[in-house]
PDB file of N, CA and C in Angstrom:
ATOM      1  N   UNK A   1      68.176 123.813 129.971  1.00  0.00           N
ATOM      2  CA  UNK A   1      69.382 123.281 129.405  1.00  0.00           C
ATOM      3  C   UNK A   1      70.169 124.434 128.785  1.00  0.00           C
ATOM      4  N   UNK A   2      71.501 124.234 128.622  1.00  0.00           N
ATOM      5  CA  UNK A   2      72.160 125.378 128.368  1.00  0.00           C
ATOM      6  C   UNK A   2      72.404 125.321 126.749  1.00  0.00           C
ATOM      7  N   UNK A   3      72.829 126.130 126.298  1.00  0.00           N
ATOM      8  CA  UNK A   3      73.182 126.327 125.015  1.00  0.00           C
ATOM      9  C   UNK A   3      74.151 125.338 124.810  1.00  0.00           C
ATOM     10  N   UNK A   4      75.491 124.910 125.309  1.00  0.00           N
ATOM     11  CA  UNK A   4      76.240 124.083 125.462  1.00  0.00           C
ATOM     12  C   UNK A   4      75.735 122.890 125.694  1.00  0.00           C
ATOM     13  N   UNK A   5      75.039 122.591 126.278  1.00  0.00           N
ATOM     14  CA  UNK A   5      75.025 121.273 127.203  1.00  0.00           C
ATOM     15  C   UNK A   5      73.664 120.624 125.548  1.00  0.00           C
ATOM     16  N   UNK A   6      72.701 122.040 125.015  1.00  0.00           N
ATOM     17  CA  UNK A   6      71.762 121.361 123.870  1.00  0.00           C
ATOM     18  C   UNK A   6      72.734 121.133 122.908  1.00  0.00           C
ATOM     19  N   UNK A   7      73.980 121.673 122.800  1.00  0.00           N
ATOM     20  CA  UNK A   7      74.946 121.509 121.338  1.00  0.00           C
ATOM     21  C   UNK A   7      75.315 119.913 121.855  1.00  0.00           C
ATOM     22  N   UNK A   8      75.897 119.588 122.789  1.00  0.00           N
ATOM     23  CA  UNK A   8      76.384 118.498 123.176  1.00  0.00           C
ATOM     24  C   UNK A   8      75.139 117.233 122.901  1.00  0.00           C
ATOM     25  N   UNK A   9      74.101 117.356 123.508  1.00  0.00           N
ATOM     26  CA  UNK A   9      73.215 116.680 123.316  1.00  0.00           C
ATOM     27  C   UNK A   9      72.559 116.166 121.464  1.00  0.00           C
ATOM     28  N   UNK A  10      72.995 117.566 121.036  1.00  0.00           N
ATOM     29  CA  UNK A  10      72.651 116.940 119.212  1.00  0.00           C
ATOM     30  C   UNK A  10      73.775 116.602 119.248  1.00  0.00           C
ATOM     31  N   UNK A  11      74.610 116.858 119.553  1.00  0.00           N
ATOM     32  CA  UNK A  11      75.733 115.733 118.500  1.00  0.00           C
ATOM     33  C   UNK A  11      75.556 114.346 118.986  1.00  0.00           C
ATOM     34  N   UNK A  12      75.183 114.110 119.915  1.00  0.00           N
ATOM     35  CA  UNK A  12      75.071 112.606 120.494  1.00  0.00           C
ATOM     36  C   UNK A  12      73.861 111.916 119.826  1.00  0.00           C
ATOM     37  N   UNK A  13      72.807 112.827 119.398  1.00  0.00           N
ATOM     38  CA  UNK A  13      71.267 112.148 119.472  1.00  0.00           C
ATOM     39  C   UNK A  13      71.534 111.964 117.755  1.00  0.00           C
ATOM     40  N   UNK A  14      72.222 112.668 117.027  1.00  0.00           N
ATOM     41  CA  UNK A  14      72.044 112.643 115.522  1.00  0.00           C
ATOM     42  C   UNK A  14      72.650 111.471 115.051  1.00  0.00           C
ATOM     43  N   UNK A  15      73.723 110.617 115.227  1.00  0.00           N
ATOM     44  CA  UNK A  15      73.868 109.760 114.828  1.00  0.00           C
ATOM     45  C   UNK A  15      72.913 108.486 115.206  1.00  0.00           C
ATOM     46  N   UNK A  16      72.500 108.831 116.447  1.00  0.00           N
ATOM     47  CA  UNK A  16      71.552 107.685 117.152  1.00  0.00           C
ATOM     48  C   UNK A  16      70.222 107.850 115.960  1.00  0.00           C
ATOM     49  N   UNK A  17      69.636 108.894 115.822  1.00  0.00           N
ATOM     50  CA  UNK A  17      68.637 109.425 115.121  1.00  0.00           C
ATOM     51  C   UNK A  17      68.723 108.719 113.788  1.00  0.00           C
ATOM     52  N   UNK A  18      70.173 108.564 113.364  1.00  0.00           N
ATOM     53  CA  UNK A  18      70.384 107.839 112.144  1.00  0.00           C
ATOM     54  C   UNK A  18      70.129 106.177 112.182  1.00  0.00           C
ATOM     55  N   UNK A  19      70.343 105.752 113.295  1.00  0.00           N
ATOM     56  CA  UNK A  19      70.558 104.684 113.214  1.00  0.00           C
ATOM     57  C   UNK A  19      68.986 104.277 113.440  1.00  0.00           C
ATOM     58  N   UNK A  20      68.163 104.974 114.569  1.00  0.00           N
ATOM     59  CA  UNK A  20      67.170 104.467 114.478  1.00  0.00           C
ATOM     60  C   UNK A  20      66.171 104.490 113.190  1.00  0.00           C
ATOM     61  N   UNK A  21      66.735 105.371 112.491  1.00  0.00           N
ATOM     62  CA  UNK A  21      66.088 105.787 111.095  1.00  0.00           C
ATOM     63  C   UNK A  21      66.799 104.266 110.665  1.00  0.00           C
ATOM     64  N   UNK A  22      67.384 103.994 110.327  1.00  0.00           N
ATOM     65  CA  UNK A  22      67.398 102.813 109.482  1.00  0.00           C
ATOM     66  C   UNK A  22      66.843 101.229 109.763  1.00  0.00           C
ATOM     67  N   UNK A  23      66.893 101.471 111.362  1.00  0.00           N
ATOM     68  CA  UNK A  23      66.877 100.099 111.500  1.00  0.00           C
ATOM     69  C   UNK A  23      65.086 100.316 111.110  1.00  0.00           C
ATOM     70  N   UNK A  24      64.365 101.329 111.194  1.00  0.00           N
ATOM     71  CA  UNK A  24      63.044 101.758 111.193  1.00  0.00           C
ATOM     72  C   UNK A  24      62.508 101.512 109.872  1.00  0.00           C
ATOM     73  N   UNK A  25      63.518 101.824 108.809  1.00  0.00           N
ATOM     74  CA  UNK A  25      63.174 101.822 107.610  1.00  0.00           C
ATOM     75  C   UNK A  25      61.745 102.169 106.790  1.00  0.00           C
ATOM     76  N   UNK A  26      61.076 101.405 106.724  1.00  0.00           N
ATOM     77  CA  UNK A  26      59.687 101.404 105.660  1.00  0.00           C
ATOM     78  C   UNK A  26      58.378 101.725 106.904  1.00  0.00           C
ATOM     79  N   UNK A  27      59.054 101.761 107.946  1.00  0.00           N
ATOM     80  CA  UNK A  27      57.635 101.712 109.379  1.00  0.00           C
ATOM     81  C   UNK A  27      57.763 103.208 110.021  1.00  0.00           C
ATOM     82  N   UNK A  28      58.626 104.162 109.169  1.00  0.00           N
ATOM     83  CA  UNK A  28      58.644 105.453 110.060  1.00  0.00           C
ATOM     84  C   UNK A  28      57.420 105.979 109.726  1.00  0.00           C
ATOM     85  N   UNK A  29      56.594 106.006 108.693  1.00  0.00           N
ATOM     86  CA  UNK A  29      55.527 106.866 108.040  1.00  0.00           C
ATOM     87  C   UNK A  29      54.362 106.211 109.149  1.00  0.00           C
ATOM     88  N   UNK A  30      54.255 104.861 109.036  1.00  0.00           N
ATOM     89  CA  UNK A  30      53.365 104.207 109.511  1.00  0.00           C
ATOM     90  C   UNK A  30      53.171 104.412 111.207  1.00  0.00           C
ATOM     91  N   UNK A  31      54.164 105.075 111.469  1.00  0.00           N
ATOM     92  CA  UNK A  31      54.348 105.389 113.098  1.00  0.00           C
ATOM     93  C   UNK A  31      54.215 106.788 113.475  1.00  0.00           C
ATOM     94  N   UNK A  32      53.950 107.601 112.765  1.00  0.00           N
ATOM     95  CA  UNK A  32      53.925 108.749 112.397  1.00  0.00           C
ATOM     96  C   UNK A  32      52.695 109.236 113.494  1.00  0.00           C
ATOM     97  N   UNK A  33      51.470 108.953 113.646  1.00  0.00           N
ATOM     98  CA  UNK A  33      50.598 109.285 114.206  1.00  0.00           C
ATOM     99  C   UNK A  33      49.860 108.652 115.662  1.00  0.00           C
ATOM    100  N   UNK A  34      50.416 107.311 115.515  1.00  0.00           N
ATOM    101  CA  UNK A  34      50.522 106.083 116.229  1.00  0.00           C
ATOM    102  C   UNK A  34      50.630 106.596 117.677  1.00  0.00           C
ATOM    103  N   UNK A  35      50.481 105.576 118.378  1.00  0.00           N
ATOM    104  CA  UNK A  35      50.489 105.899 119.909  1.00  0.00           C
ATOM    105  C   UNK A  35      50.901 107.035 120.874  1.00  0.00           C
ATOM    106  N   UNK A  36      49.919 107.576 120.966  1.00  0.00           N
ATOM    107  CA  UNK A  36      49.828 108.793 121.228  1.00  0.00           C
ATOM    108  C   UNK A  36      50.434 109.001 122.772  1.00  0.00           C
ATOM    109  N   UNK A  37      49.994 107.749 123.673  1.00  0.00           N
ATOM    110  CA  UNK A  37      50.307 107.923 125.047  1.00  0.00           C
ATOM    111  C   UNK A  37      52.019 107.676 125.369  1.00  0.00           C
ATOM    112  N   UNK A  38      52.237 106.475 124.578  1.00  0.00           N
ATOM    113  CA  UNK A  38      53.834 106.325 124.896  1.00  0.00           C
ATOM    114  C   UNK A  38      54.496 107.991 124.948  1.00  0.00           C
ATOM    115  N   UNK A  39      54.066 108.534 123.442  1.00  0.00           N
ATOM    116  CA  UNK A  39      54.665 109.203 123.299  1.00  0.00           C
ATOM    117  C   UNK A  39      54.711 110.760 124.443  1.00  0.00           C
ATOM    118  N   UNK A  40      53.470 110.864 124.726  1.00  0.00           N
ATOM    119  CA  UNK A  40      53.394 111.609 125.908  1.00  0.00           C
ATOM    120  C   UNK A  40      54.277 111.046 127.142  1.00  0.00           C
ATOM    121  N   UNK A  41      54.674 110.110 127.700  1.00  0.00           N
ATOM    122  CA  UNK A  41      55.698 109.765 128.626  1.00  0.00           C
ATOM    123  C   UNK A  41      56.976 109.575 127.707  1.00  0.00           C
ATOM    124  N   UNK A  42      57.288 109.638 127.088  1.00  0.00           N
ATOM    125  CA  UNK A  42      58.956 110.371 126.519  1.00  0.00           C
ATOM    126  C   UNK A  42      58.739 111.363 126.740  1.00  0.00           C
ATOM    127  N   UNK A  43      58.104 112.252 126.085  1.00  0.00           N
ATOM    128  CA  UNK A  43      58.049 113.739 126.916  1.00  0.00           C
ATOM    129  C   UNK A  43      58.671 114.234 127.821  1.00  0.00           C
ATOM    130  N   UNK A  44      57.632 113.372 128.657  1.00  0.00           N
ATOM    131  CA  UNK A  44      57.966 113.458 130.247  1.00  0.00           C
ATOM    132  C   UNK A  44      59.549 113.229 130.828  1.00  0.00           C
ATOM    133  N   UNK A  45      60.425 112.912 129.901  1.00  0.00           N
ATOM    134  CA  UNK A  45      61.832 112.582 130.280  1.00  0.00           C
ATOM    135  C   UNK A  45      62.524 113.439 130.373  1.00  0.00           C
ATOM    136  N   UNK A  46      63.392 113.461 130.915  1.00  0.00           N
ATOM    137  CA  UNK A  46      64.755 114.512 130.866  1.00  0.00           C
ATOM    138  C   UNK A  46      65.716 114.202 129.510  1.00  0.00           C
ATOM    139  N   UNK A  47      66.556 115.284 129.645  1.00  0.00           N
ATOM    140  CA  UNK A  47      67.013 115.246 128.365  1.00  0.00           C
ATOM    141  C   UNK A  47      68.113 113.829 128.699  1.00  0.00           C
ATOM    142  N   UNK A  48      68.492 113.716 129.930  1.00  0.00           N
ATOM    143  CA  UNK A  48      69.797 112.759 130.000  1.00  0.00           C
ATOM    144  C   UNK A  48      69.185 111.674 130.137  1.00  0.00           C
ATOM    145  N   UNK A  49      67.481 111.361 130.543  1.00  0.00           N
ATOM    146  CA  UNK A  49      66.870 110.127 130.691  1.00  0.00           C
ATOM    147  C   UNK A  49      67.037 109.569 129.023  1.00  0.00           C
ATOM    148  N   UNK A  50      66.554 110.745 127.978  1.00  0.00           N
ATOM    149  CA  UNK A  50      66.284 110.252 126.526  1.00  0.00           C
ATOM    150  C   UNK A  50      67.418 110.113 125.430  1.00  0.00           C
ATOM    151  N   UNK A  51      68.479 110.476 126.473  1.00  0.00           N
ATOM    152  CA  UNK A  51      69.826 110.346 125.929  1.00  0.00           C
ATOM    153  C   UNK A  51      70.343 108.880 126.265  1.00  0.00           C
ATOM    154  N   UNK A  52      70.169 108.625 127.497  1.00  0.00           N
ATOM    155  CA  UNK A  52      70.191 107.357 127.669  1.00  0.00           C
ATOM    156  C   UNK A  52      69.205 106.278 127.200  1.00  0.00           C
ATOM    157  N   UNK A  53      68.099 106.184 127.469  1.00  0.00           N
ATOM    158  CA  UNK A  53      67.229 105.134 126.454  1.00  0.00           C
ATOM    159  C   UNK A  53      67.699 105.408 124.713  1.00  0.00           C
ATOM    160  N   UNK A  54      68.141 106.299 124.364  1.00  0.00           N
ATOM    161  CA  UNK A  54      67.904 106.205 123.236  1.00  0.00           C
ATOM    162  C   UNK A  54      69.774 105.343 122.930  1.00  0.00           C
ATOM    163  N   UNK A  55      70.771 105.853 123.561  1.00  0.00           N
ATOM    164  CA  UNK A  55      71.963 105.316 123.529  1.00  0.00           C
ATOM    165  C   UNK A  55      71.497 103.214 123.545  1.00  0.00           C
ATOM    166  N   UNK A  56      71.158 103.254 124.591  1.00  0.00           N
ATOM    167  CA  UNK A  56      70.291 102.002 125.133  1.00  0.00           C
ATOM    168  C   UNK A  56      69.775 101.289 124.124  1.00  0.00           C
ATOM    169  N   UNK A  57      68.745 101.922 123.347  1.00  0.00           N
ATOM    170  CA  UNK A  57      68.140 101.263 121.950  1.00  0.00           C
ATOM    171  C   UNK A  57      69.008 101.153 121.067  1.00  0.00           C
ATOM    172  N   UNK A  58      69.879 102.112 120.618  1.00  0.00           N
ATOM    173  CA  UNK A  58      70.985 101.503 119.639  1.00  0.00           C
ATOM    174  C   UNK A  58      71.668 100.487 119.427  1.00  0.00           C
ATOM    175  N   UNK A  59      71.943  99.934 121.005  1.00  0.00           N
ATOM    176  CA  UNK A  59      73.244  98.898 121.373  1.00  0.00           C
ATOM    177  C   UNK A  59      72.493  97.921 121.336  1.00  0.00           C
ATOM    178  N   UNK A  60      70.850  98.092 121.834  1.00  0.00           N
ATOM    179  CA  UNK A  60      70.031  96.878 121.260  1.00  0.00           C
ATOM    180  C   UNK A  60      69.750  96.722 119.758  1.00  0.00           C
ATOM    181  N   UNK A  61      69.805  97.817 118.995  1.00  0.00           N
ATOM    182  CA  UNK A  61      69.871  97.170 117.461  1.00  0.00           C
ATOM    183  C   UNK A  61      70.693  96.828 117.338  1.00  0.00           C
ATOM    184  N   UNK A  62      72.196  97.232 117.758  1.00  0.00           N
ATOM    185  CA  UNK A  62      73.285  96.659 116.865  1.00  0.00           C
ATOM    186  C   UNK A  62      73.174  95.154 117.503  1.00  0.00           C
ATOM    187  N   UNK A  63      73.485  95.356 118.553  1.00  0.00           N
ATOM    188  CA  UNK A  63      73.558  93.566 118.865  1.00  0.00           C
ATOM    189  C   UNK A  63      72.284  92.937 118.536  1.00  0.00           C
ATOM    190  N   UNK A  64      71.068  93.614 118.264  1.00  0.00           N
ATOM    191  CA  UNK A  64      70.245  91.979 117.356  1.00  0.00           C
ATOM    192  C   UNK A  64      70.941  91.802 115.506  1.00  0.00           C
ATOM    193  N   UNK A  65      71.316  93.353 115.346  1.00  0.00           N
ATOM    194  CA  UNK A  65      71.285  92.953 114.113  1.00  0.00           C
ATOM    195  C   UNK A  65      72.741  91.784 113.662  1.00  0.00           C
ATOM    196  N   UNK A  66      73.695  91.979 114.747  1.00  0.00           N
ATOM    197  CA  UNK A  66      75.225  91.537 114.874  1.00  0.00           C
ATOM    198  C   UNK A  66      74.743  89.895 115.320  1.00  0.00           C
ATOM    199  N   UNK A  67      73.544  89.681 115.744  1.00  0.00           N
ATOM    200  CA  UNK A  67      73.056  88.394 116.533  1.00  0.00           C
ATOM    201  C   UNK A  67      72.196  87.300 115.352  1.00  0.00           C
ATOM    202  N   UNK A  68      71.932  87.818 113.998  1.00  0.00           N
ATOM    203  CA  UNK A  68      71.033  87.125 112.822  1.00  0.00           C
ATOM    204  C   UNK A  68      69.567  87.389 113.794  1.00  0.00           C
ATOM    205  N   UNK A  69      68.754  86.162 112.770  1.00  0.00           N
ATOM    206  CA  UNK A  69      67.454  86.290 113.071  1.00  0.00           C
ATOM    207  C   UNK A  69      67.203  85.670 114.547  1.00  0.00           C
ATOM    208  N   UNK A  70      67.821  84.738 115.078  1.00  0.00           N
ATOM    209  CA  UNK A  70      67.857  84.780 116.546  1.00  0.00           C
ATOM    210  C   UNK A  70      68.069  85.966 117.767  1.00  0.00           C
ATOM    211  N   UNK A  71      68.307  86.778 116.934  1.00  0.00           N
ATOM    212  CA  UNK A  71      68.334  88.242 117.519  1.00  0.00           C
ATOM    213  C   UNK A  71      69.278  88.242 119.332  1.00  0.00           C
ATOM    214  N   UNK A  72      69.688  89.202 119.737  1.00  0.00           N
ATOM    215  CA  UNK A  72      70.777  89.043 121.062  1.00  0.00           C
ATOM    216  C   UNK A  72      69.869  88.856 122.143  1.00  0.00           C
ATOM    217  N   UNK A  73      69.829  87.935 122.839  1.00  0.00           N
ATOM    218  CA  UNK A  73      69.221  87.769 124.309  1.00  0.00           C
ATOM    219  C   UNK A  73      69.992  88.480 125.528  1.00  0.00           C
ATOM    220  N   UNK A  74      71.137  89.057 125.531  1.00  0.00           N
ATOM    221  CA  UNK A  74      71.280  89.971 126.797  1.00  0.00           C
ATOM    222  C   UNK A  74      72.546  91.051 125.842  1.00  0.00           C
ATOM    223  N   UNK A  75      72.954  92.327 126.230  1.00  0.00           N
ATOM    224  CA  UNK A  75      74.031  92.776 126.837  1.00  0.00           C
ATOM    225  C   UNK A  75      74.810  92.727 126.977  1.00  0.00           C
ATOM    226  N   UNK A  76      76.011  93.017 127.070  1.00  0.00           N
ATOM    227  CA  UNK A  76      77.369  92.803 128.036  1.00  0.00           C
ATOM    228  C   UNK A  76      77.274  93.521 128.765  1.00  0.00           C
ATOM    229  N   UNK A  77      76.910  93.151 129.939  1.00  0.00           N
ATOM    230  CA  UNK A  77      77.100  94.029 131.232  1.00  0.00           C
ATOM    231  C   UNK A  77      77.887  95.587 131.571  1.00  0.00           C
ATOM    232  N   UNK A  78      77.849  96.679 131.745  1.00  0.00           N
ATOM    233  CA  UNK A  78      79.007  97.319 131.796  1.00  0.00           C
ATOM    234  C   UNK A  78      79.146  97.645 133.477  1.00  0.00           C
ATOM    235  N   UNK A  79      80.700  97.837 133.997  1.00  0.00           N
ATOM    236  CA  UNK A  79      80.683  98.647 135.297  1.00  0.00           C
ATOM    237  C   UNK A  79      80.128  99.954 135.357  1.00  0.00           C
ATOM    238  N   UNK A  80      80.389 100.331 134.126  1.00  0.00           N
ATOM    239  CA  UNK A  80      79.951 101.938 133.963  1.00  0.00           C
ATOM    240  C   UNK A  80      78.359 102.158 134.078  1.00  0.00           C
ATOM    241  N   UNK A  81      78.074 101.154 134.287  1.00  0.00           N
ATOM    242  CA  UNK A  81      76.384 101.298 134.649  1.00  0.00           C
ATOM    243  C   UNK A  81      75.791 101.379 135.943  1.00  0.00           C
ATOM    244  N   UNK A  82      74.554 101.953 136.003  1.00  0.00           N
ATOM    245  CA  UNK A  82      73.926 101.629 137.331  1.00  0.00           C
ATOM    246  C   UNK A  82      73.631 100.310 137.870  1.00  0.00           C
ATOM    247  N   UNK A  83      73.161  99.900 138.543  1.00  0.00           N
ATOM    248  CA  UNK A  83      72.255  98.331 138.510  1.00  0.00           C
ATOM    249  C   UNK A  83      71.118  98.929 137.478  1.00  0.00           C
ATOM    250  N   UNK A  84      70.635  99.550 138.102  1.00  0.00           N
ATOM    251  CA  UNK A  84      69.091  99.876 137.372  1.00  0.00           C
ATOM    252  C   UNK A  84      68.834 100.079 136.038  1.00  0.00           C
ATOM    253  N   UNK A  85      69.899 100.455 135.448  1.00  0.00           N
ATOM    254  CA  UNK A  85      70.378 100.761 134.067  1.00  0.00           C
ATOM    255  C   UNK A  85      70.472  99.272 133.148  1.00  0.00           C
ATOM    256  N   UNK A  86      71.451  98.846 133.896  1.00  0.00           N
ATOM    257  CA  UNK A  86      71.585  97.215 133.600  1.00  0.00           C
ATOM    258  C   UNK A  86      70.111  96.828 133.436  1.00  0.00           C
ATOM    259  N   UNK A  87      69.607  96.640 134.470  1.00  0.00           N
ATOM    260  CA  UNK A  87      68.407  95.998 134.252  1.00  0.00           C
ATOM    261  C   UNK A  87      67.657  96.327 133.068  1.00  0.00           C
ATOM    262  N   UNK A  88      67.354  98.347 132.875  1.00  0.00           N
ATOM    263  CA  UNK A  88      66.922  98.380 132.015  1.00  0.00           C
ATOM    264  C   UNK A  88      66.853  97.966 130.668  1.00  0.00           C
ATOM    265  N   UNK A  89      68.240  97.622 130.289  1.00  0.00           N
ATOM    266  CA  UNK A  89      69.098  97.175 129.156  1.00  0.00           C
ATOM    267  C   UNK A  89      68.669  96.106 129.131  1.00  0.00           C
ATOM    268  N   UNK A  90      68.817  95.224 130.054  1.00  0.00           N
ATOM    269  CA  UNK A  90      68.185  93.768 129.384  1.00  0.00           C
ATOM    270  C   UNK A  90      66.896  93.518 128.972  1.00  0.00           C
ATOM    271  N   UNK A  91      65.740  94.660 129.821  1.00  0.00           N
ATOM    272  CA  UNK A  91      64.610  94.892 129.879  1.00  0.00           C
ATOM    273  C   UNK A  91      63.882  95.043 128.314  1.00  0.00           C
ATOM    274  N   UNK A  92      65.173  96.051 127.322  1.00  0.00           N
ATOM    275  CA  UNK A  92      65.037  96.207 125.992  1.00  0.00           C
ATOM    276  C   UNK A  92      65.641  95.417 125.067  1.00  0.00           C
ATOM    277  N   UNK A  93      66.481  94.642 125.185  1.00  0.00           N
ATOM    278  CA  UNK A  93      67.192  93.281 124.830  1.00  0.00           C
ATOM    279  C   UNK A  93      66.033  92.288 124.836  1.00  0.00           C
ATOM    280  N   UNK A  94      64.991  92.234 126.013  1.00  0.00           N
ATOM    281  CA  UNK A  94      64.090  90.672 126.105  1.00  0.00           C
ATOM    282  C   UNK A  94      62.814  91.291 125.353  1.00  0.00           C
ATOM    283  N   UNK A  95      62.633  92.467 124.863  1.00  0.00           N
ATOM    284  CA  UNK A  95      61.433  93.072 123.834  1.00  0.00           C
ATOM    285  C   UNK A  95      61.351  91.916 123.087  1.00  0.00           C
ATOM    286  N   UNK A  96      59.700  91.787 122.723  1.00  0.00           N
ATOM    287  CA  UNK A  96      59.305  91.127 121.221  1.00  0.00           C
ATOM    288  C   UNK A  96      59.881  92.565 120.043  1.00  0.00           C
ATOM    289  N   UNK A  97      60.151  91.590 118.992  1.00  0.00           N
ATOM    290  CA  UNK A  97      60.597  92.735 118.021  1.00  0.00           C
ATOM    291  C   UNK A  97      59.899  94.022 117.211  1.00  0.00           C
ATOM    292  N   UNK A  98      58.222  93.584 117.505  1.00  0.00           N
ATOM    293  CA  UNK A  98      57.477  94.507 117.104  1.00  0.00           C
ATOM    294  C   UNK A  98      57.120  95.424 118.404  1.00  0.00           C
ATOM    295  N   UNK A  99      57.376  95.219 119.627  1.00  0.00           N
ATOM    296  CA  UNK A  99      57.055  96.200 120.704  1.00  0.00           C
ATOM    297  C   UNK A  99      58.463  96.959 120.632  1.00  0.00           C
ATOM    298  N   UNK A 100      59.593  96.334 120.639  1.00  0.00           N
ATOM    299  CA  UNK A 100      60.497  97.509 120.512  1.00  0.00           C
ATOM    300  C   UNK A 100      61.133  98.045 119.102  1.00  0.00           C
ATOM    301  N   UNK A 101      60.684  97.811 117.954  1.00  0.00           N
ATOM    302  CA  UNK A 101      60.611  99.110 116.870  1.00  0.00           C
ATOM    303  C   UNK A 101      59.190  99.666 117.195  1.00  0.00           C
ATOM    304  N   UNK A 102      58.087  99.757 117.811  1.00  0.00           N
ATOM    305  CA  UNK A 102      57.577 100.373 118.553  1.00  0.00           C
ATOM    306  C   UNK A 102      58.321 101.684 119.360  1.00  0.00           C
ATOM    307  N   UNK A 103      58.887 100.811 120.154  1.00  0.00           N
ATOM    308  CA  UNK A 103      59.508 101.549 121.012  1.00  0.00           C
ATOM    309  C   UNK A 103      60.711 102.781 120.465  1.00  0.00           C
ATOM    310  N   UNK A 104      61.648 102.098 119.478  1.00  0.00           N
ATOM    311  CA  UNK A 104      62.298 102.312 118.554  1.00  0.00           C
ATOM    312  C   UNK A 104      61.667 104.007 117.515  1.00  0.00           C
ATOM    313  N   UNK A 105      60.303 104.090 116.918  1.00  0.00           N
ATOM    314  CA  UNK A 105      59.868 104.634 116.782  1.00  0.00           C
ATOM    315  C   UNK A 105      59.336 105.903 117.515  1.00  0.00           C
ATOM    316  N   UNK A 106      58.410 105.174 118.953  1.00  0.00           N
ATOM    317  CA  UNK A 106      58.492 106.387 119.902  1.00  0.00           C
ATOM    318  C   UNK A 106      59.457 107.079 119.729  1.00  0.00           C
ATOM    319  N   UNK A 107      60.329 106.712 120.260  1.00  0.00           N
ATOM    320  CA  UNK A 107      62.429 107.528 120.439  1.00  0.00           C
ATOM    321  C   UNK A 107      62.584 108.611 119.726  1.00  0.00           C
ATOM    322  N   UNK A 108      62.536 107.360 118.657  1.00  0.00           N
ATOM    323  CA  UNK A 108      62.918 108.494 117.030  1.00  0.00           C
ATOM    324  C   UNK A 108      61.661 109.746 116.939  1.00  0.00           C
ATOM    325  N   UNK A 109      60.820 109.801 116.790  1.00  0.00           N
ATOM    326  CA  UNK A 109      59.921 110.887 116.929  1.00  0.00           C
ATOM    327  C   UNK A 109      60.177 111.643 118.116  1.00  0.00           C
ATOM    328  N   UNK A 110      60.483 111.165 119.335  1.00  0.00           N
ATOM    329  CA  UNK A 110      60.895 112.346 120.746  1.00  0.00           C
ATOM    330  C   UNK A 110      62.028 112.955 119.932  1.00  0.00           C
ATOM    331  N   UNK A 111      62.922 112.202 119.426  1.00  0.00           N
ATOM    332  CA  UNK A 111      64.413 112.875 119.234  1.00  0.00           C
ATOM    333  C   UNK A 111      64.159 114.299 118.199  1.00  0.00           C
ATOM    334  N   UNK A 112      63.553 113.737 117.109  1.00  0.00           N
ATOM    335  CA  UNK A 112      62.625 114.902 116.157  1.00  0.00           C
ATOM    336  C   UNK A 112      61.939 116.044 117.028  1.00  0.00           C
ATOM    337  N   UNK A 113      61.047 116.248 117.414  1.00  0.00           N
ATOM    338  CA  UNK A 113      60.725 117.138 118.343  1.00  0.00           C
ATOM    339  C   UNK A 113      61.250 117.894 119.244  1.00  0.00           C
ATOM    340  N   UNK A 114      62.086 117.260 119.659  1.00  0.00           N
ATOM    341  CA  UNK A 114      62.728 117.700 120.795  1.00  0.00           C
ATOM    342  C   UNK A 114      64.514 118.617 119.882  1.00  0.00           C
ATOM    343  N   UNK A 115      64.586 118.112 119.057  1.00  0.00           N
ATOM    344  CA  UNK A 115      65.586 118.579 118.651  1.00  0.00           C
ATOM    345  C   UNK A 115      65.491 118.761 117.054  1.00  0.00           C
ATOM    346  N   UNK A 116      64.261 119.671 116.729  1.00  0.00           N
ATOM    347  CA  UNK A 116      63.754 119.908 115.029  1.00  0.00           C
ATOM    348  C   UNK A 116      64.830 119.958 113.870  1.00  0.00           C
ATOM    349  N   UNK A 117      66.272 120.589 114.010  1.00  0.00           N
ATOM    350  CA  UNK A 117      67.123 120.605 113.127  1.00  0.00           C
ATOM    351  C   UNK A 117      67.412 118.787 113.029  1.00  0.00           C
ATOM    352  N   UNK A 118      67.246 118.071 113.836  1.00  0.00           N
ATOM    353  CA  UNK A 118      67.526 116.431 113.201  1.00  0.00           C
ATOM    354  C   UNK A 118      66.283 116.274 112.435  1.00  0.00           C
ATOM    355  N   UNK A 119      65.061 116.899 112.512  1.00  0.00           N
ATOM    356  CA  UNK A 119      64.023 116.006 111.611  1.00  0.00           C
ATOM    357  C   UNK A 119      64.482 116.129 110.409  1.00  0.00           C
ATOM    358  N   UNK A 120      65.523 116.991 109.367  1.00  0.00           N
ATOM    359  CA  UNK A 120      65.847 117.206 108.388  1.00  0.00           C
ATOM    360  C   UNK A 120      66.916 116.670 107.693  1.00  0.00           C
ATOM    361  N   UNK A 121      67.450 116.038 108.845  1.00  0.00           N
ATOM    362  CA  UNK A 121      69.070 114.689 108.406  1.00  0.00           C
ATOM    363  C   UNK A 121      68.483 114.015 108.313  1.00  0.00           C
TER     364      UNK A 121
END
């Protein structure tokens, strides 16, 4: 990755980083050491794969949190998507809520690692 293309990439991941920090709240410590394998396949991602899941997880917090405790059952579709993308999106939309702040968590720890000046915002 280029010097450019990693500057571009923190500015995108740090606000996400924020958000997953909050919606995470009191469960970041507790996730801290936790599943070791997920976290080895984030790894395994590209930087534009973890740019996208992680964009992906956001739009699923905001719309459960915009949705009350019934939480959002799909999406709004975009053109700007793949099919496959789509799918994925709903894929993280139909999560039980403890597998995806799970998931939520994984993220947030790839994003830390992968980009150490956010572990400190």
């Amino acid at each position: 990755m280029t010097k450019s293309a990693d500057i571009d990439a923190w500015a995108e991941a740090r606000p996400q980083r924020g958000t997953l920090r909050r919606y995470l709240s009191g469960s970041i410590d507790e996730t801290a050491n936790a599943r070791p394998t997920a976290r080895e396949r984030l790894s395994l991602l590209t930087s534009k794969q973890l740019e996208e899941l992680t964009h992906d997880a956001c739009d699923v917090i905001r719309a459960r949190l915009a949705a009350g405790p019934d939480g959002a059952s799909a999406l709004p579709e975009s053109p700007h998507f793949h099919p496959k993308r789509t799918e994925a999106r709903q894929k993280l939309c139909a999560m039980r809520e403890n597998h995806f702040k799970d998931l939520c968590g994984d993220v947030y720890f790839e994003l830390g690692r992968r980009y150490p000046h956010l572990a400190v915002s």
